[in-house]
N, C-alpha and C. Protein backbone atom coordinates (compact mmCIF):
# COMPACT_ATOMS: atom_id res chain seq x y z
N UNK A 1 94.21 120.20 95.31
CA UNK A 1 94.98 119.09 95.84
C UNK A 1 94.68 118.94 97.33
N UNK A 2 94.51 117.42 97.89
CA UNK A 2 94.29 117.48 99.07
C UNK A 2 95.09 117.59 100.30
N UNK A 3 94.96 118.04 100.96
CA UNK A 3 96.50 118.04 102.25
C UNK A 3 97.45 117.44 102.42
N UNK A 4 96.79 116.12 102.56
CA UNK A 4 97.53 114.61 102.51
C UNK A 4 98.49 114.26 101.72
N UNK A 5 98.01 114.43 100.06
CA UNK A 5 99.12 114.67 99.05
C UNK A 5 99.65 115.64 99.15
N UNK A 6 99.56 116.55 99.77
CA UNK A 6 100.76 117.45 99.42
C UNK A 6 101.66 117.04 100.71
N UNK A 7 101.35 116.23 101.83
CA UNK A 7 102.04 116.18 103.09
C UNK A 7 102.89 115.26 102.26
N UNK A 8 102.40 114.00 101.27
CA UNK A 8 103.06 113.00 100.77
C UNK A 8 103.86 113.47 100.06
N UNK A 9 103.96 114.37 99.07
CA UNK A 9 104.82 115.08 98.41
C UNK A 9 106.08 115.47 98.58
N UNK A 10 105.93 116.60 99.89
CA UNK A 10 107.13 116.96 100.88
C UNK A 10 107.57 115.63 101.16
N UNK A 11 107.02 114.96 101.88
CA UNK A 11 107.85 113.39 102.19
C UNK A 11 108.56 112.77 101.37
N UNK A 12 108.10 112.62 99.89
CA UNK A 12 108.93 112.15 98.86
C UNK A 12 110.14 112.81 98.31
N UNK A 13 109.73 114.27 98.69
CA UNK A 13 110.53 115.36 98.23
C UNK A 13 112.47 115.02 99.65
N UNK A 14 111.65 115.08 100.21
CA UNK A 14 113.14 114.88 101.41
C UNK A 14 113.29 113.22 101.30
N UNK A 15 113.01 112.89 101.05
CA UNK A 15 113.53 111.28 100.62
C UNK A 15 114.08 111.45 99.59
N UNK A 16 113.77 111.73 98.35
CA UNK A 16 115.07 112.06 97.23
C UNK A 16 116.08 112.65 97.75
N UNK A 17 116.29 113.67 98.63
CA UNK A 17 117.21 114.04 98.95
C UNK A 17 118.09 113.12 99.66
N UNK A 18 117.37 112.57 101.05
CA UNK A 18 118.13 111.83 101.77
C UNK A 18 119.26 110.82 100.54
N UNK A 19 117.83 110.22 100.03
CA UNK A 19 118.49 108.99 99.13
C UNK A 19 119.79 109.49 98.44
N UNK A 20 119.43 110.52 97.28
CA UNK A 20 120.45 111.12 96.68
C UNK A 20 121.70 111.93 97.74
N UNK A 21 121.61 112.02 98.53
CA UNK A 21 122.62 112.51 99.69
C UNK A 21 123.60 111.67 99.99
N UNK A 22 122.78 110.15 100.23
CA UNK A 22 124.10 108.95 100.53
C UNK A 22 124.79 108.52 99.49
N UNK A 23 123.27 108.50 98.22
CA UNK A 23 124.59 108.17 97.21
C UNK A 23 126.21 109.08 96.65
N UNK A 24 125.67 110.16 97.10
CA UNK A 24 126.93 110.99 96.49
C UNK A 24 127.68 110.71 97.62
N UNK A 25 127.59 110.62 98.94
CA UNK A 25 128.86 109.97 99.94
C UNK A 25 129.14 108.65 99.53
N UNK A 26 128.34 108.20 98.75
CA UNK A 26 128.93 106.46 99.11
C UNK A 26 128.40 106.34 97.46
N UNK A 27 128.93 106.56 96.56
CA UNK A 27 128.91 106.29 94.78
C UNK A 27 128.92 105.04 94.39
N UNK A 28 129.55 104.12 95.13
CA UNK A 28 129.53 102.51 94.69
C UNK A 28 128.32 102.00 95.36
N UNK A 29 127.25 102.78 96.05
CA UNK A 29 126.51 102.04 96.99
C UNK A 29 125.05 101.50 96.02
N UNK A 30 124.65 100.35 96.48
CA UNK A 30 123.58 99.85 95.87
C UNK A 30 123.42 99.22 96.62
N UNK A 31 121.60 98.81 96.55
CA UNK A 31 120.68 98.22 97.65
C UNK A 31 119.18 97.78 97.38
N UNK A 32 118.80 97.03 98.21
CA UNK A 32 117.05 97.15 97.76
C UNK A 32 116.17 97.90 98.52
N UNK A 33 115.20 97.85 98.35
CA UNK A 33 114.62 99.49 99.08
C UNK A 33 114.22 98.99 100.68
N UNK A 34 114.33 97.55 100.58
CA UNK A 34 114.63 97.63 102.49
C UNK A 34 115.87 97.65 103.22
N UNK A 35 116.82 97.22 101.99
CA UNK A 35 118.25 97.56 102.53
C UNK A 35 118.56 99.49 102.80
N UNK A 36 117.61 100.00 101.52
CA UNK A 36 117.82 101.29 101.79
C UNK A 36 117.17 102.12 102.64
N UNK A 37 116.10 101.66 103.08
CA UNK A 37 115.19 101.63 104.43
C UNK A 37 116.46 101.68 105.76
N UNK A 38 116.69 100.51 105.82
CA UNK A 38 116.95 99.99 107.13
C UNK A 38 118.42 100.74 107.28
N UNK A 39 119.29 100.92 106.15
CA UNK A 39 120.42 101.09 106.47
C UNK A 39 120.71 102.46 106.23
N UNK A 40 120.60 102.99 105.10
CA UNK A 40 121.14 104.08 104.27
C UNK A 40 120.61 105.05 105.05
N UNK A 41 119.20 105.29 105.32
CA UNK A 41 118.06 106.26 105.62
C UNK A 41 118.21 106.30 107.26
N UNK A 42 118.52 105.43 108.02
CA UNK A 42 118.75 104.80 109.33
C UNK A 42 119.80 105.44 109.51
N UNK A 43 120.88 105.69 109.14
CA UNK A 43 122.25 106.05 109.09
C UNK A 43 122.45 107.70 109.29
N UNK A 44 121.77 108.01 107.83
CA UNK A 44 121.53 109.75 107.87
C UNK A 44 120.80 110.12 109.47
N UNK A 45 119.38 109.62 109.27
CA UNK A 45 118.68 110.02 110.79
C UNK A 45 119.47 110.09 111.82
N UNK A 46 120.92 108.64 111.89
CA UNK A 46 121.23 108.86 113.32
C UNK A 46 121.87 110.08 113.24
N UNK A 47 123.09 110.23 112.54
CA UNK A 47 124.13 111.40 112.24
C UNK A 47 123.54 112.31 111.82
N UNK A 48 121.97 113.11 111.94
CA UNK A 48 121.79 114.07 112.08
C UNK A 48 120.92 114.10 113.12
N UNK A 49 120.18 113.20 114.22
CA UNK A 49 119.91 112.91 115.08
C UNK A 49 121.11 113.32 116.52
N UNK A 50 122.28 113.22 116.23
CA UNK A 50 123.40 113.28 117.09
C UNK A 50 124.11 114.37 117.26
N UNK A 51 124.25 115.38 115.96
CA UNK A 51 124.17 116.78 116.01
C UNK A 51 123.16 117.63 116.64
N UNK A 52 121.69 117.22 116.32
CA UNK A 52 120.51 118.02 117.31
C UNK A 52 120.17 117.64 118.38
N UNK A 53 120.81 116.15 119.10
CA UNK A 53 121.11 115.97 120.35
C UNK A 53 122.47 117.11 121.29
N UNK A 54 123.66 117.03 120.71
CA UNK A 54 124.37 117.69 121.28
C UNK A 54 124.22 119.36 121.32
N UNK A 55 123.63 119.50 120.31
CA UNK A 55 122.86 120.85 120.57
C UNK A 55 121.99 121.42 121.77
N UNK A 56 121.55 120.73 121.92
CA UNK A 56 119.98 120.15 122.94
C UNK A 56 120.75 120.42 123.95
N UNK A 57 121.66 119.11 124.26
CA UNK A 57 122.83 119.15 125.33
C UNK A 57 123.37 120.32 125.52
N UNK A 58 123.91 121.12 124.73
CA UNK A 58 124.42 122.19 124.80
C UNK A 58 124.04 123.14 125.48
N UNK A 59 122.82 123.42 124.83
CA UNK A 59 121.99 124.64 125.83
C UNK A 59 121.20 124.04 126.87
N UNK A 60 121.19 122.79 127.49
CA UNK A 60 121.01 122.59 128.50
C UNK A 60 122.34 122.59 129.93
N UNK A 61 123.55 122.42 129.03
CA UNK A 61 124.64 122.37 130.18
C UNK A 61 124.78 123.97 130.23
N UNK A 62 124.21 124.93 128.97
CA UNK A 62 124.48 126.67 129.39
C UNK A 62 123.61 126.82 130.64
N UNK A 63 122.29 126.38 130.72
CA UNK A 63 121.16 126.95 131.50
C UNK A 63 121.90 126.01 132.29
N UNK A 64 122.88 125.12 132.88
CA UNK A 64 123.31 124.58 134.41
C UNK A 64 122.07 123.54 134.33
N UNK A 65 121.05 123.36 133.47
CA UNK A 65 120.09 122.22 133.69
C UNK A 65 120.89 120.64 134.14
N UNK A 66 121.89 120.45 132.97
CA UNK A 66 122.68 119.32 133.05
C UNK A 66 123.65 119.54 133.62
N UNK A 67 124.82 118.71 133.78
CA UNK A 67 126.35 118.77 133.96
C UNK A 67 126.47 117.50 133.88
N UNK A 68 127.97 117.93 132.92
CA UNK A 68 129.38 116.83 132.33
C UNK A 68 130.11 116.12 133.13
N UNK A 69 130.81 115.16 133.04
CA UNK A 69 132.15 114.82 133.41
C UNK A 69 132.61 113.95 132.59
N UNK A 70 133.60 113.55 132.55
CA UNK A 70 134.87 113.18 131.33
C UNK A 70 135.27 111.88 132.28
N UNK A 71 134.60 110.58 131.23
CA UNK A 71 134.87 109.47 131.56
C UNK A 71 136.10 109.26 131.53
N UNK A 72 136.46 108.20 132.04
CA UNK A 72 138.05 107.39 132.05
C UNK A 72 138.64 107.39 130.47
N UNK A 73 136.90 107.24 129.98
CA UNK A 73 137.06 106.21 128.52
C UNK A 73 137.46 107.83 127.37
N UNK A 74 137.07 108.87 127.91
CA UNK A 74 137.55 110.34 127.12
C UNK A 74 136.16 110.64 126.60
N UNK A 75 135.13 109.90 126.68
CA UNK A 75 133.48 110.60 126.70
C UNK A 75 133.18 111.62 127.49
N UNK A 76 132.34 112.06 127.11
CA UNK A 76 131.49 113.20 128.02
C UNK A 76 130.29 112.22 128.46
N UNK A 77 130.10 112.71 129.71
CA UNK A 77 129.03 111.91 130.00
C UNK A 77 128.07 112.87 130.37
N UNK A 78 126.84 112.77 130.74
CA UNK A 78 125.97 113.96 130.74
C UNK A 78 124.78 113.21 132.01
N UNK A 79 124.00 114.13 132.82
CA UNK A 79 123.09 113.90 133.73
C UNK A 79 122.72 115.08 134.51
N UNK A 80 121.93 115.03 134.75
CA UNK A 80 120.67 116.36 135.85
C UNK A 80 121.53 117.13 136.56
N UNK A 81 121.56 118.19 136.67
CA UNK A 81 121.75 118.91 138.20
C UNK A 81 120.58 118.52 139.03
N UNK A 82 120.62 117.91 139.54
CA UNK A 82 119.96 118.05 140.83
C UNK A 82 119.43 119.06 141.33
N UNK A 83 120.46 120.20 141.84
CA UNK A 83 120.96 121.30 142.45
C UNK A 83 119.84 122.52 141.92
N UNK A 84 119.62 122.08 140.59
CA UNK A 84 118.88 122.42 139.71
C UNK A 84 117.56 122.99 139.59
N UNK A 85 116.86 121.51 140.27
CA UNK A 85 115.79 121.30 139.73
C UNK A 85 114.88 121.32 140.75
């Protein structure tokens, strides 16, 4: 088998998942495969995109790289130390 297919494979392989992942959160959900493109698949990425961001964040505000402050609005807001760098 050539590389490629098997790279395609794995790819198909975590796309069933994804796919089958939303449907069991969302059981009434149905779509066409650019609705499930754009939305469904778009959706997962961000909300696990946003967990390995604040992670990221995380051990950058340990190492003092970054620092917080707590908007008006009750966000964290995040930017450089300076002091830092």
């Amino acid at each position: 088998m050539k590389r490629c297919e098997t790279s395609a494979r794995k790819s198909a392989g975590a796309l069933d998942g994804e796919i089958l992942d939303y449907l069991v959160k969302h059981p009434k959900a149905q779509d066409t495969v650019e609705g499930i493109t754009q939305w469904w698949l778009l959706e997962q990425r961000i909300v696990r995109a946003v967990t390995e961001v604040k992670t990221a964040l995380t051990g950058l505000v340990v190492k003092k790289l970054v620092i917080t402050r707590q908007g008006t609005d009750g966000r964290i807001y995040y930017r450089l130390n300076k002091g830092r760098m």
